[in-house]
PDB file of N, CA and C in Angstrom:
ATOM      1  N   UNK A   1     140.285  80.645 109.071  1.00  0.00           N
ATOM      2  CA  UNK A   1     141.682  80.326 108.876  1.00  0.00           C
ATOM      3  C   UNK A   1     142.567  81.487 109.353  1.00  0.00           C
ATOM      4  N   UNK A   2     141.965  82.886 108.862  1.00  0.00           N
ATOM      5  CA  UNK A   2     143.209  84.166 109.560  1.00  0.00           C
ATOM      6  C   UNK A   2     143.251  83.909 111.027  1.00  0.00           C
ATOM      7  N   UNK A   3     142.053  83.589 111.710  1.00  0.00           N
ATOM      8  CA  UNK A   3     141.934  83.673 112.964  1.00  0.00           C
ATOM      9  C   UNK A   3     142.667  82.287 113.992  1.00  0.00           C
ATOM     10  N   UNK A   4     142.823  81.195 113.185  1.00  0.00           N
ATOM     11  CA  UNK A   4     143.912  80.385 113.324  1.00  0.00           C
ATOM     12  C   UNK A   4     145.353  81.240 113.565  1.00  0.00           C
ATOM     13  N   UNK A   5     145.336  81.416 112.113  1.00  0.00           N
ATOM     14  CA  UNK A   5     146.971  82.193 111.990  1.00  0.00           C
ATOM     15  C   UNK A   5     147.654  82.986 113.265  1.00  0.00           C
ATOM     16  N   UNK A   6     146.094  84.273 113.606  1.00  0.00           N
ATOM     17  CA  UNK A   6     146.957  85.243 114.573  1.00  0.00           C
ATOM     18  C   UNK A   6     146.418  85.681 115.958  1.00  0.00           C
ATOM     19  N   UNK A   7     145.195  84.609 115.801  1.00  0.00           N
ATOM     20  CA  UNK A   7     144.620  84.117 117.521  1.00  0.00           C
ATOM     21  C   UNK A   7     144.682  82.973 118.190  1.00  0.00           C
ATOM     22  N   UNK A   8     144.675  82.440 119.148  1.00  0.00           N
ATOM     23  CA  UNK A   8     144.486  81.600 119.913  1.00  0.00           C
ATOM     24  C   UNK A   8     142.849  81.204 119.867  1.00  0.00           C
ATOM     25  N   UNK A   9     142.856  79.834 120.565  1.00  0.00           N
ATOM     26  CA  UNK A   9     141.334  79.975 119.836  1.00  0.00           C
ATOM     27  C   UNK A   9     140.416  80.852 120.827  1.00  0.00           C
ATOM     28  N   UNK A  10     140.747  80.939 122.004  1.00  0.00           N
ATOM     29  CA  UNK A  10     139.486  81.753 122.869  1.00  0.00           C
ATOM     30  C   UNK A  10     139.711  82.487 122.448  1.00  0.00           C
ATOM     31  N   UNK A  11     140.661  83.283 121.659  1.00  0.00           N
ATOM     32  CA  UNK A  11     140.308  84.839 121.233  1.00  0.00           C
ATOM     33  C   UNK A  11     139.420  84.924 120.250  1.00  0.00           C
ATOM     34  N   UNK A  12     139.538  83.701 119.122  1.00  0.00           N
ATOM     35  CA  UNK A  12     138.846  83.811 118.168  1.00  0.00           C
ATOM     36  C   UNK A  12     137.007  83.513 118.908  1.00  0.00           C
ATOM     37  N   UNK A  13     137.300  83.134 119.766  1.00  0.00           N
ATOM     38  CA  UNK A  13     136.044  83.078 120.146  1.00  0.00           C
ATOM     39  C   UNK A  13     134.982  84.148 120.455  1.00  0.00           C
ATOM     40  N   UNK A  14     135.847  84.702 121.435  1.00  0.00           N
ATOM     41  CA  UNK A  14     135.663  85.816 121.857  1.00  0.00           C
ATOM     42  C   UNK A  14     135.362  87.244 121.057  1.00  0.00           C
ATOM     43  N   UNK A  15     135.912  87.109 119.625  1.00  0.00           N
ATOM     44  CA  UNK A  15     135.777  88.133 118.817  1.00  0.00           C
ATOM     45  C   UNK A  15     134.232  88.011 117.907  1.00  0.00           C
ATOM     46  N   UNK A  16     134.245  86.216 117.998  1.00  0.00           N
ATOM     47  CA  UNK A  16     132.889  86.239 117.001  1.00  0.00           C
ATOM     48  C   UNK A  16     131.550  86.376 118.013  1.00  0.00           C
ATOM     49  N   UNK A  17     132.110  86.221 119.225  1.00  0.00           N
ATOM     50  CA  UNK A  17     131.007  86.573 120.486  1.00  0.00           C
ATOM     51  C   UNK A  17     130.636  88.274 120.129  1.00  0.00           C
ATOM     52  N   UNK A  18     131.747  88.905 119.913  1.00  0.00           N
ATOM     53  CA  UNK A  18     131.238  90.451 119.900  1.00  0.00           C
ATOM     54  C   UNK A  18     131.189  90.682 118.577  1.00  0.00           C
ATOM     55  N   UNK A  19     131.151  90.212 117.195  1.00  0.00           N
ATOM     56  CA  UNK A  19     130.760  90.372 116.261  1.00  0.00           C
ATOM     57  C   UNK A  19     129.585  90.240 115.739  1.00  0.00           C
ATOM     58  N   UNK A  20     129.473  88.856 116.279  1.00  0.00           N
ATOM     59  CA  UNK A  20     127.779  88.014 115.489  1.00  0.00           C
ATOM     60  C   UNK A  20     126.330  88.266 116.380  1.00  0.00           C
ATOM     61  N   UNK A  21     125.564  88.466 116.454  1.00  0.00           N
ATOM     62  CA  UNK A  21     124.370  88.599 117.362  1.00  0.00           C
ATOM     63  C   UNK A  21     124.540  86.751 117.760  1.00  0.00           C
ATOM     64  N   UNK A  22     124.082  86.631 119.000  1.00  0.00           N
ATOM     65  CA  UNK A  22     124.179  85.589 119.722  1.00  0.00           C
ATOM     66  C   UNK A  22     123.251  84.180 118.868  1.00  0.00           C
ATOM     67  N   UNK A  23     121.987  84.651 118.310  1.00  0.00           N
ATOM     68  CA  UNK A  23     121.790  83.197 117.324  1.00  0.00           C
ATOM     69  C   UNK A  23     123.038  83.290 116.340  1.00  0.00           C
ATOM     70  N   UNK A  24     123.565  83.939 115.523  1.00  0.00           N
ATOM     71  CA  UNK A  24     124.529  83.847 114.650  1.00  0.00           C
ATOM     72  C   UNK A  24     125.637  82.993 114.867  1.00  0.00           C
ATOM     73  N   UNK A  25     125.905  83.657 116.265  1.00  0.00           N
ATOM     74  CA  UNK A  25     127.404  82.900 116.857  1.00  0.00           C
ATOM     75  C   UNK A  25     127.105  81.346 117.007  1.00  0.00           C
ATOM     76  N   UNK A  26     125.750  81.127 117.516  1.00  0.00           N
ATOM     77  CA  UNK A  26     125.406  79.900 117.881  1.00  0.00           C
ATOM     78  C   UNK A  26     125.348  78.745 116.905  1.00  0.00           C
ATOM     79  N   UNK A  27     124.611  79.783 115.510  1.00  0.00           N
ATOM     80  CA  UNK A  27     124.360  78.875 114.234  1.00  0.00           C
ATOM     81  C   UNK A  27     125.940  78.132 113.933  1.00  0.00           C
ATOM     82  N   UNK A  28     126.419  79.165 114.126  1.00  0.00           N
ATOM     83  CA  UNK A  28     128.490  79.157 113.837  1.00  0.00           C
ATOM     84  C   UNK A  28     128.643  77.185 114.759  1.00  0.00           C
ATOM     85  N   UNK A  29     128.640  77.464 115.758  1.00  0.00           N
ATOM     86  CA  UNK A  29     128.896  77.021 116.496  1.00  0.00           C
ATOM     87  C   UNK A  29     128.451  75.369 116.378  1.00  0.00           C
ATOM     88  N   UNK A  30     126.820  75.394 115.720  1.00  0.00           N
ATOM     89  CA  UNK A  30     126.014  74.112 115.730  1.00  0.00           C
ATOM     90  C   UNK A  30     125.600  73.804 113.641  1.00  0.00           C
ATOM     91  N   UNK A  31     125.515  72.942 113.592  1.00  0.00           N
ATOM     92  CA  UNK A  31     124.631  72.676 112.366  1.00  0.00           C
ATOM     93  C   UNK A  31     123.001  72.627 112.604  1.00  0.00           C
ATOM     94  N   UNK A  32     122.346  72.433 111.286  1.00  0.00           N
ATOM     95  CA  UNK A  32     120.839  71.957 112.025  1.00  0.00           C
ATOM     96  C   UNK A  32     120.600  70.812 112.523  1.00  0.00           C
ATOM     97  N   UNK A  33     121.850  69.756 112.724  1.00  0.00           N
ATOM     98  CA  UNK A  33     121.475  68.515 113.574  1.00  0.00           C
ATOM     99  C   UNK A  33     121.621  69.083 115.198  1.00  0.00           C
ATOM    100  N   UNK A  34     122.170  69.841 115.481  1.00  0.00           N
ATOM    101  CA  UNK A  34     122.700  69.865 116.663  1.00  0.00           C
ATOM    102  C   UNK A  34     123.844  69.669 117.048  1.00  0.00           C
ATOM    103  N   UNK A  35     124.870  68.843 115.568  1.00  0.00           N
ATOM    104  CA  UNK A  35     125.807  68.629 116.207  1.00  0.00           C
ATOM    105  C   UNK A  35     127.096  70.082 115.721  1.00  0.00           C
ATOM    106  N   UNK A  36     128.273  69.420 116.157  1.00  0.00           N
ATOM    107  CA  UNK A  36     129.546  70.648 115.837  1.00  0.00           C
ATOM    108  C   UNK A  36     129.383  70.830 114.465  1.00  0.00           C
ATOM    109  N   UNK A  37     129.081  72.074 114.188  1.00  0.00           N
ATOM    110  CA  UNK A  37     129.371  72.208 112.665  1.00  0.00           C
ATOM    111  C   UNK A  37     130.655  71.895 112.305  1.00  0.00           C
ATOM    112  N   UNK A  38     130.672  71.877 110.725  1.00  0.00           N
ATOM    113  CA  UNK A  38     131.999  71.670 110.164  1.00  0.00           C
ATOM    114  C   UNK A  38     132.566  72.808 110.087  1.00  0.00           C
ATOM    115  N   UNK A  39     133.797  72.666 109.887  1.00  0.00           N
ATOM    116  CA  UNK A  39     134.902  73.679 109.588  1.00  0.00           C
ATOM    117  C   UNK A  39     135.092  74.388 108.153  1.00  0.00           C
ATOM    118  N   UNK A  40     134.145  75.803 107.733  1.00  0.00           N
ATOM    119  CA  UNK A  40     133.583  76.296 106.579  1.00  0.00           C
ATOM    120  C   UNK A  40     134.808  77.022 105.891  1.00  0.00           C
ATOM    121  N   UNK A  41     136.213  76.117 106.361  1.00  0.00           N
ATOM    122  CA  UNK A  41     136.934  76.902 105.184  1.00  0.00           C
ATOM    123  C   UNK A  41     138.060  75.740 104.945  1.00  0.00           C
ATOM    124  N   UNK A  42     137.402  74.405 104.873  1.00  0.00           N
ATOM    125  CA  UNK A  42     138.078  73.094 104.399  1.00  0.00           C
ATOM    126  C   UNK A  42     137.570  72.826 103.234  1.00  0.00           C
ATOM    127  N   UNK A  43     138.568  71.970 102.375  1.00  0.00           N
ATOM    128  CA  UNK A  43     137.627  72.066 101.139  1.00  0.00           C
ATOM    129  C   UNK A  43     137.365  70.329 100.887  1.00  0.00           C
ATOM    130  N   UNK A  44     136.869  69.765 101.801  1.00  0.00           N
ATOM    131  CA  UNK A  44     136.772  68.116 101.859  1.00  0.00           C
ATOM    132  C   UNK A  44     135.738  67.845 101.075  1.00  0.00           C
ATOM    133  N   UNK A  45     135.362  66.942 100.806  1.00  0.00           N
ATOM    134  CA  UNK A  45     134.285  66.333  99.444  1.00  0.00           C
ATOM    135  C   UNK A  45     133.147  66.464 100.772  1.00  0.00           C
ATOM    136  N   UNK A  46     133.047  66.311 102.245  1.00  0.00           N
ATOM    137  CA  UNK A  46     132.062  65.811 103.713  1.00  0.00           C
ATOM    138  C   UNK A  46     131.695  67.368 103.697  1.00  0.00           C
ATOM    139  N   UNK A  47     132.413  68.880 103.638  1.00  0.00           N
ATOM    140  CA  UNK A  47     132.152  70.025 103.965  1.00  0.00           C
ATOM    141  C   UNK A  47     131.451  70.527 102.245  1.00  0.00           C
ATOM    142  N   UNK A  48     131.983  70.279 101.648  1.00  0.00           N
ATOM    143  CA  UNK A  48     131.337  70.448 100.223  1.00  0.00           C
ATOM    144  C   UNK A  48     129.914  70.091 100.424  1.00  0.00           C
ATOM    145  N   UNK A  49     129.855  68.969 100.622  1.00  0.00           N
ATOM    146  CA  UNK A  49     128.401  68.000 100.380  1.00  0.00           C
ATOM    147  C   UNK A  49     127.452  68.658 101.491  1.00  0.00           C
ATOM    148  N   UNK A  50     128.286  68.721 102.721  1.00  0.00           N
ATOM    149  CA  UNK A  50     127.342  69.562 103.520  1.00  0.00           C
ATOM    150  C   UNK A  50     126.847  71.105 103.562  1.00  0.00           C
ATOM    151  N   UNK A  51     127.737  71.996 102.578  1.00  0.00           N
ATOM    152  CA  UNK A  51     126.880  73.304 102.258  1.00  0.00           C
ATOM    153  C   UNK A  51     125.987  73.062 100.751  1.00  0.00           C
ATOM    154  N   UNK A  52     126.620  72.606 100.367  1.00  0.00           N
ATOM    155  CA  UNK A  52     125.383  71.923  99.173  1.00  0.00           C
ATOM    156  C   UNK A  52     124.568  71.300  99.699  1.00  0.00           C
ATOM    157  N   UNK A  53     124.386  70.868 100.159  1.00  0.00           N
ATOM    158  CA  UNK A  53     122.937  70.307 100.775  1.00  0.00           C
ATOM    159  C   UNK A  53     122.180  71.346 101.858  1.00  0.00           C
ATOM    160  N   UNK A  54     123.070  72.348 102.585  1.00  0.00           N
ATOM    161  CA  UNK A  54     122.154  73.155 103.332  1.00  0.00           C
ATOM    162  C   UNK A  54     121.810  74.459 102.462  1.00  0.00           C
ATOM    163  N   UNK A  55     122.597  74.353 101.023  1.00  0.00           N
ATOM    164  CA  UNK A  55     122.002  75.544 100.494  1.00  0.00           C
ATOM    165  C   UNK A  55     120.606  74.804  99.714  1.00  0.00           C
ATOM    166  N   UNK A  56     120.681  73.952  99.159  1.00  0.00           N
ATOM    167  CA  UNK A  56     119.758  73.463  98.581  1.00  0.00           C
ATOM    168  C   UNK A  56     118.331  73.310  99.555  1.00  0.00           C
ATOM    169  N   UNK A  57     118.676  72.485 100.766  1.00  0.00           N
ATOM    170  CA  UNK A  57     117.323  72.963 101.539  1.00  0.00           C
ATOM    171  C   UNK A  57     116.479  74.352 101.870  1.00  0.00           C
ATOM    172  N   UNK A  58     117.361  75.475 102.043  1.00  0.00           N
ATOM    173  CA  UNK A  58     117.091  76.818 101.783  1.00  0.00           C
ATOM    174  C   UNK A  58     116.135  77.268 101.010  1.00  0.00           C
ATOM    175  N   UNK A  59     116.619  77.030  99.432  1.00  0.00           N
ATOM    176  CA  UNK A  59     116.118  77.283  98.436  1.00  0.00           C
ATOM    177  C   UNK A  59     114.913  76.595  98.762  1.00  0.00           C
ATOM    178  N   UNK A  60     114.825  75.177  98.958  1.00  0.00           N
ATOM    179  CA  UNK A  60     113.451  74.261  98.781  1.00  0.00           C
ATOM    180  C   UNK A  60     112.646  75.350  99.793  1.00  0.00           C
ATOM    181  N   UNK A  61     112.961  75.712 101.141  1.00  0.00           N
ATOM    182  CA  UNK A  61     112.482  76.006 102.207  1.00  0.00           C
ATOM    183  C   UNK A  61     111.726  77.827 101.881  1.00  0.00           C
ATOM    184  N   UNK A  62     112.494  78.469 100.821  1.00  0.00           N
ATOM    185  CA  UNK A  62     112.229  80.312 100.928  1.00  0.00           C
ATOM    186  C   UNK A  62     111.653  80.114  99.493  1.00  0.00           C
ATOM    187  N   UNK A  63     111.387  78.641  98.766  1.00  0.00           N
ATOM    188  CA  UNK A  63     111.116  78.946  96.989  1.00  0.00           C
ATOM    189  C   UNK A  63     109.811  79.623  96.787  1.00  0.00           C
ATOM    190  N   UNK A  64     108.653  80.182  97.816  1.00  0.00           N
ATOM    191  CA  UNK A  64     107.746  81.506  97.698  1.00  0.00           C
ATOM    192  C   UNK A  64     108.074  82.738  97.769  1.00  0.00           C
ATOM    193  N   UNK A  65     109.704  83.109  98.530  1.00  0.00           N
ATOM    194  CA  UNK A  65     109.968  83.977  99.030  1.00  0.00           C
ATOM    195  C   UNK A  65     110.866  84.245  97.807  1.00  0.00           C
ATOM    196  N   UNK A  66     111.532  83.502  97.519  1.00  0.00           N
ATOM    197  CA  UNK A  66     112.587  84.028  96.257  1.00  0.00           C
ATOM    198  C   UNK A  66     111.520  84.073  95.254  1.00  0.00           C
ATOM    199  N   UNK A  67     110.698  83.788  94.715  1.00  0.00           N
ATOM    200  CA  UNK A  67     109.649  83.625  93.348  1.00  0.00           C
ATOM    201  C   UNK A  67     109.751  85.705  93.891  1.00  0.00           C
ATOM    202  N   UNK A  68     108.584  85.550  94.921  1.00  0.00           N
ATOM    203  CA  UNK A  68     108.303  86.974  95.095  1.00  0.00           C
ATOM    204  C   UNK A  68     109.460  88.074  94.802  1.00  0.00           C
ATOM    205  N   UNK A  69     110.466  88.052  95.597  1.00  0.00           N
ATOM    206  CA  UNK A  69     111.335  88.763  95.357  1.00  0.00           C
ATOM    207  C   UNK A  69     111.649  88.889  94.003  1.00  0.00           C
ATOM    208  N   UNK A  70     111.878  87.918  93.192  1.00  0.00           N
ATOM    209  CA  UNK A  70     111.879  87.799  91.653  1.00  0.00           C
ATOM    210  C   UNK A  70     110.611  88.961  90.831  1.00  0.00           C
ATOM    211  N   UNK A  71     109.681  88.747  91.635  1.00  0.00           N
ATOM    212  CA  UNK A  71     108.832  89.008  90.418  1.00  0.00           C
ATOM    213  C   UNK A  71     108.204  90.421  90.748  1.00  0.00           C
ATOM    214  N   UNK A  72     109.212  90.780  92.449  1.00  0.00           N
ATOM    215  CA  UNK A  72     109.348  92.481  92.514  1.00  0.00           C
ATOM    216  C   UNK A  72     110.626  92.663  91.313  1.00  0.00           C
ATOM    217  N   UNK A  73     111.691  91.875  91.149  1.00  0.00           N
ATOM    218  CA  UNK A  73     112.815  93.045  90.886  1.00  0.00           C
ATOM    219  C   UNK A  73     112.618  92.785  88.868  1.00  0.00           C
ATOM    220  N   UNK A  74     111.598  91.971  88.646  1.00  0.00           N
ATOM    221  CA  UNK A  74     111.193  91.896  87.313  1.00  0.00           C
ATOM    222  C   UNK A  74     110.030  91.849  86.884  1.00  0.00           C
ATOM    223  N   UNK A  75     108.818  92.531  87.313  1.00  0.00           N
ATOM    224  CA  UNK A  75     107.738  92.209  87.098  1.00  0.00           C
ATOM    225  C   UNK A  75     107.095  91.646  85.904  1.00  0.00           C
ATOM    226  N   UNK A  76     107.877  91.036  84.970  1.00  0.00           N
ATOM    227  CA  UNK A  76     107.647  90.725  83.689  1.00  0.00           C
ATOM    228  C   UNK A  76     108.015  89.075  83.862  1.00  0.00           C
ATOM    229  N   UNK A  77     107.837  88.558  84.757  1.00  0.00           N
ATOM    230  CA  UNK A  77     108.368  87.052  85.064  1.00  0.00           C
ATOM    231  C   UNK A  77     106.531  86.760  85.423  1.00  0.00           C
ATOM    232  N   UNK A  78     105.853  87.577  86.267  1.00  0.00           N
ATOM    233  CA  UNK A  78     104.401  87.683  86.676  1.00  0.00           C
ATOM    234  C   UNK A  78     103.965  85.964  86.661  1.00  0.00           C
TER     235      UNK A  78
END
């Protein structure tokens, strides 16, 4: 949204080109269908539903990786 406000959009483009490492920019750019991602600073019930659902696959997808990490930063979970 700032980048609305006080860029044009190739600038904004251009800035997340030299910000993000090139998968980053790309992830930006695509969802995991392939298609245009949504716009991550609308607050529509369609953009809601769709980071809730890609955080939730996450979790399903890293739930060995978060256990572990868990049971470094508490070893009393074991």
């Amino acid at each position: 949204m700032w980048f609305q406000t006080v860029q044009n959009d190739d600038a904004e483009e251009e800035i997340l080109k030299v910000i993000l490492p090139s998968k980053g920019y790309r992830r930006l750019q695509h969802n995991f269908n392939g298609h245009l991602a949504l716009s991550l600073d609308a607050h529509t019930p369609e953009v809601i539903n769709a980071l809730q659902e890609a955080g939730n696959k996450l979790v399903e997808d890293k739930a060995e990786d978060i256990l572990d990490l868990c049971k470094i930063l508490n070893p009393d979970i074991g």
